[in-house]
Protein backbone atom coordinates (compact mmCIF):
# COMPACT_ATOMS: atom_id res chain seq x y z
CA UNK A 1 -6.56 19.61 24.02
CA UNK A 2 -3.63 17.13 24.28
CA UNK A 3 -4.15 15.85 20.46
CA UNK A 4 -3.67 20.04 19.70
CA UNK A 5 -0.70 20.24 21.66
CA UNK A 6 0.88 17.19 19.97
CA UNK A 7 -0.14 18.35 16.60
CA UNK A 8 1.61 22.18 17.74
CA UNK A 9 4.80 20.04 18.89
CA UNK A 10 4.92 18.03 16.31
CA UNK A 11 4.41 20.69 13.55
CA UNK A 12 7.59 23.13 15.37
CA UNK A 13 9.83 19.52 15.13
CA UNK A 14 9.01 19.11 11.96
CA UNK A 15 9.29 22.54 10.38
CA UNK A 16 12.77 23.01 12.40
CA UNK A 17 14.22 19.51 11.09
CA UNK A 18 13.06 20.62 7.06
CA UNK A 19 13.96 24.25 7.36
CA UNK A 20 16.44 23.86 5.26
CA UNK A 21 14.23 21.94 2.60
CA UNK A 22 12.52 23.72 -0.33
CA UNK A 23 11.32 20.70 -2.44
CA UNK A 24 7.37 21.21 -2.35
CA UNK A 25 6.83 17.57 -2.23
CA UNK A 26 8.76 17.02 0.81
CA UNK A 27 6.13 19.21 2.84
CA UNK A 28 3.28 17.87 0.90
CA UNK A 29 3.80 14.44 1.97
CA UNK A 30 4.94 15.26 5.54
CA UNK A 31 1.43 17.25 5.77
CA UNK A 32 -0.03 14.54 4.30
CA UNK A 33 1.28 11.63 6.95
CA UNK A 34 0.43 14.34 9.72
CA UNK A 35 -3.00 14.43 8.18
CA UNK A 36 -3.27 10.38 8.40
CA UNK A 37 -1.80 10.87 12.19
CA UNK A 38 -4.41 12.85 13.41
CA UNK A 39 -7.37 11.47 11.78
CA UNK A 40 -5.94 8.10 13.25
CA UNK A 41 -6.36 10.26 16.30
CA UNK A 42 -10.00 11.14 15.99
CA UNK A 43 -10.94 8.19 15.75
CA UNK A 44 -9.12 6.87 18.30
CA UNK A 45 -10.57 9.58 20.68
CA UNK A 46 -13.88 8.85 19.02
CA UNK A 47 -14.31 5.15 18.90
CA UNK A 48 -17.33 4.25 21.22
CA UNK A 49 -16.66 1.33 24.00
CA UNK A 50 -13.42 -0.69 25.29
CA UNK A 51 -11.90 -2.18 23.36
CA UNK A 52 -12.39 -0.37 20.12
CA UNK A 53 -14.37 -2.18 17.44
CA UNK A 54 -12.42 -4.67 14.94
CA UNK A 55 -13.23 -1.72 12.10
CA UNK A 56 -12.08 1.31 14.07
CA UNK A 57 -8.92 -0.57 14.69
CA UNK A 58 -8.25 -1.81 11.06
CA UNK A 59 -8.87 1.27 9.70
CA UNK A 60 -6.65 2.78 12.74
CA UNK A 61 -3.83 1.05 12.40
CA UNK A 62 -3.88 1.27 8.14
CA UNK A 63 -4.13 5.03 8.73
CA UNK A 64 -1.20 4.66 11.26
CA UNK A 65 1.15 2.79 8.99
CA UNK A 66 0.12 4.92 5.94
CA UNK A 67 1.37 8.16 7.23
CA UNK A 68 4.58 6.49 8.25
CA UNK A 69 4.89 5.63 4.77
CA UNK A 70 4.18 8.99 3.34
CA UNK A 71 6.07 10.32 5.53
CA UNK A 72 9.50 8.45 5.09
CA UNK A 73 8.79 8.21 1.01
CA UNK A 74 8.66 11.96 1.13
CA UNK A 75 12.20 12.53 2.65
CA UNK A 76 15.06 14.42 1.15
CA UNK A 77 17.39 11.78 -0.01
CA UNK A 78 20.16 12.02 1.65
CA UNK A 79 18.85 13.28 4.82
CA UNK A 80 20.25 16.88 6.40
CA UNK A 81 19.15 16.30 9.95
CA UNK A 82 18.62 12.99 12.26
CA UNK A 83 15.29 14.20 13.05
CA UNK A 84 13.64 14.55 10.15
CA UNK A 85 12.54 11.10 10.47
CA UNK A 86 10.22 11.69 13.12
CA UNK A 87 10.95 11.94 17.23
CA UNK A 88 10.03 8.31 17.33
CA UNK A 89 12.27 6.70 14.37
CA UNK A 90 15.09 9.13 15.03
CA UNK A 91 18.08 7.19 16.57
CA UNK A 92 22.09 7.08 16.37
């Protein structure tokens, strides 16, 4: 239920910081990091035992740092809004 929530907030930040963005391949690769976020997530939520196996976690953190990437490489250049690179990366 939280992961759904996340995904929800996550999806109305990033649809309000693009809105003004038409380029297809913006939202492809913005779907495409949120994909890598939440199937980071699954397996997260999944992984059996504490802490998680060596495998889980590689795989984990590769997924973690590869919808990062996808993410920022998919950006408008120049940007149109502080947000649209992500709650967490945003700053001033």
């Amino acid at each position: 239920m939280t992961m759904a929530l996340f995904f929800c907030g996550y999806l109305v930040v990033m649809s309000c910081a693009n809105a003004g963005t038409t380029d297809f391949w913006t939202w492809v690769g913005a779907l495409i990091g949120v994909g890598f976020f939440m199937v980071a997530a699954g397996l997260i939520l999944g992984a059996p035992g504490d802490p998680m196996p060596m495998r889980t976690t590689l795989v984990v953190a590769t997924l973690a740092i590869a919808g990062v990437a996808v993410s920022l490489f998919s950006l408008p250049s120049p940007l149109t809004h502080v947000m649209q690179t992500g709650p967490s990366i945003a700053h001033r």
